[in-house]
Protein backbone atom coordinates (compact mmCIF):
# COMPACT_ATOMS: atom_id res chain seq x y z
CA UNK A 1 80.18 33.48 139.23
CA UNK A 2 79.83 35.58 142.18
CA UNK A 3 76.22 35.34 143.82
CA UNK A 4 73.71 37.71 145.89
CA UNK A 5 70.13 36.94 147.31
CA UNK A 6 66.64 37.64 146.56
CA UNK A 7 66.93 40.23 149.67
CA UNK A 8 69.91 41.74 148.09
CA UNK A 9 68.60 42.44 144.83
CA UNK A 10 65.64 45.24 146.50
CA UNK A 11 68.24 47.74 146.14
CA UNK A 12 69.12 46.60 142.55
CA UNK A 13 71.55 49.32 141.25
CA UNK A 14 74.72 48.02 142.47
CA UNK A 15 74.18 44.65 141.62
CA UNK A 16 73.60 46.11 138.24
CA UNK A 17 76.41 47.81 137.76
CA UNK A 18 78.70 45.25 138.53
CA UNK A 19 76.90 43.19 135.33
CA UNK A 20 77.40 45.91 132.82
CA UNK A 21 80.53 47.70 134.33
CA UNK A 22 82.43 45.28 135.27
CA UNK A 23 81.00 42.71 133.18
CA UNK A 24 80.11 40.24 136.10
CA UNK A 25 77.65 37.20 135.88
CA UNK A 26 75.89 37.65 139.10
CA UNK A 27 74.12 34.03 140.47
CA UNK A 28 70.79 34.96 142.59
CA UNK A 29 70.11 33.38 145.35
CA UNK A 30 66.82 32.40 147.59
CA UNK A 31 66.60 30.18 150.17
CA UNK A 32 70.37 29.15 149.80
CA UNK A 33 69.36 27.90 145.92
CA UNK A 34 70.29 29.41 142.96
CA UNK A 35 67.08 30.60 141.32
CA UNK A 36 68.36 33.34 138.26
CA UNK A 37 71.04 35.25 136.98
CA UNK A 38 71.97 39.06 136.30
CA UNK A 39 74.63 39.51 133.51
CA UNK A 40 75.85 41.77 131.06
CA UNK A 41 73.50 42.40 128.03
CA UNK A 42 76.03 40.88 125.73
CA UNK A 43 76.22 37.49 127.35
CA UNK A 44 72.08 37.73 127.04
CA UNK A 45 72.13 38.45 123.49
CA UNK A 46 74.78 35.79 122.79
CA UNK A 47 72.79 33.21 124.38
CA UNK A 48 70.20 33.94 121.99
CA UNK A 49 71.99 33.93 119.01
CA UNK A 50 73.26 30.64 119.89
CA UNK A 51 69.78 29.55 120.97
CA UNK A 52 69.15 30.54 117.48
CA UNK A 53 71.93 28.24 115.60
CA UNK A 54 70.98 25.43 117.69
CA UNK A 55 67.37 25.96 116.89
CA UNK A 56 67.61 25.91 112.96
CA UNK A 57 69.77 22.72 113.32
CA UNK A 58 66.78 21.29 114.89
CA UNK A 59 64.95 22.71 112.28
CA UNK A 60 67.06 21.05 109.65
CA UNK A 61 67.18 17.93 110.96
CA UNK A 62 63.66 17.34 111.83
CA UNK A 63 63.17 18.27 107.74
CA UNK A 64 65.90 16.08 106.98
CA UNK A 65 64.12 13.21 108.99
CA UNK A 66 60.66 13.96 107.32
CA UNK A 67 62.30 13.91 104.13
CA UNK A 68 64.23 10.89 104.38
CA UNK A 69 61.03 9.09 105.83
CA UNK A 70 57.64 10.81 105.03
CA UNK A 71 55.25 12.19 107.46
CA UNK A 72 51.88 11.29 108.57
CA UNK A 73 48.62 13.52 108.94
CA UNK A 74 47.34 15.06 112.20
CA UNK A 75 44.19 12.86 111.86
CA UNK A 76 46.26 10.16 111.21
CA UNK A 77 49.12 10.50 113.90
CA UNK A 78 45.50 10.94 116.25
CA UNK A 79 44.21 7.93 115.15
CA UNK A 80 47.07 5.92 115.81
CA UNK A 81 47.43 6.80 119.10
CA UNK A 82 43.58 6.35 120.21
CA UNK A 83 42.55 9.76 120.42
């Protein structure tokens, strides 16, 4: 991943271009650290989508867990903890 800084990105449309026509992941810089990231759209919406998967395995397993072992009320998960 190539990188630019903070300064750089002012004049964005280059740096932009190079994410969705040459389909670059572009690191952004400030203060020598890594801070964000410009890529392509696709690599955006793929993150999401697995962001989604991983999400409704979660899901599943926190249902499997409740299942498996019952759940406690709000008042009673309060209680139990002194508040």
């Amino acid at each position: 991943m190539t990188s630019v800084t903070a300064t750089e990105l002012k004049k964005p449309s280059a740096i932009l271009n190079r994410a969705e026509y040459r389909h670059e992941r572009i690191a952004v810089t400030k203060h020598g650290r890594e801070v964000a990231a410009v890529v392509p759209i696709e690599d955006a919406r793929l993150l999401e989508k697995l962001e989604d998967i991983l999400d409704a395995a979660d899901a599943r397993e926190a249902l499997a867990e409740a299942h498996a072992h019952g759940t406690i009320s709000l008042a009673d998960l309060l209680a139990k903890h002194g508040r």
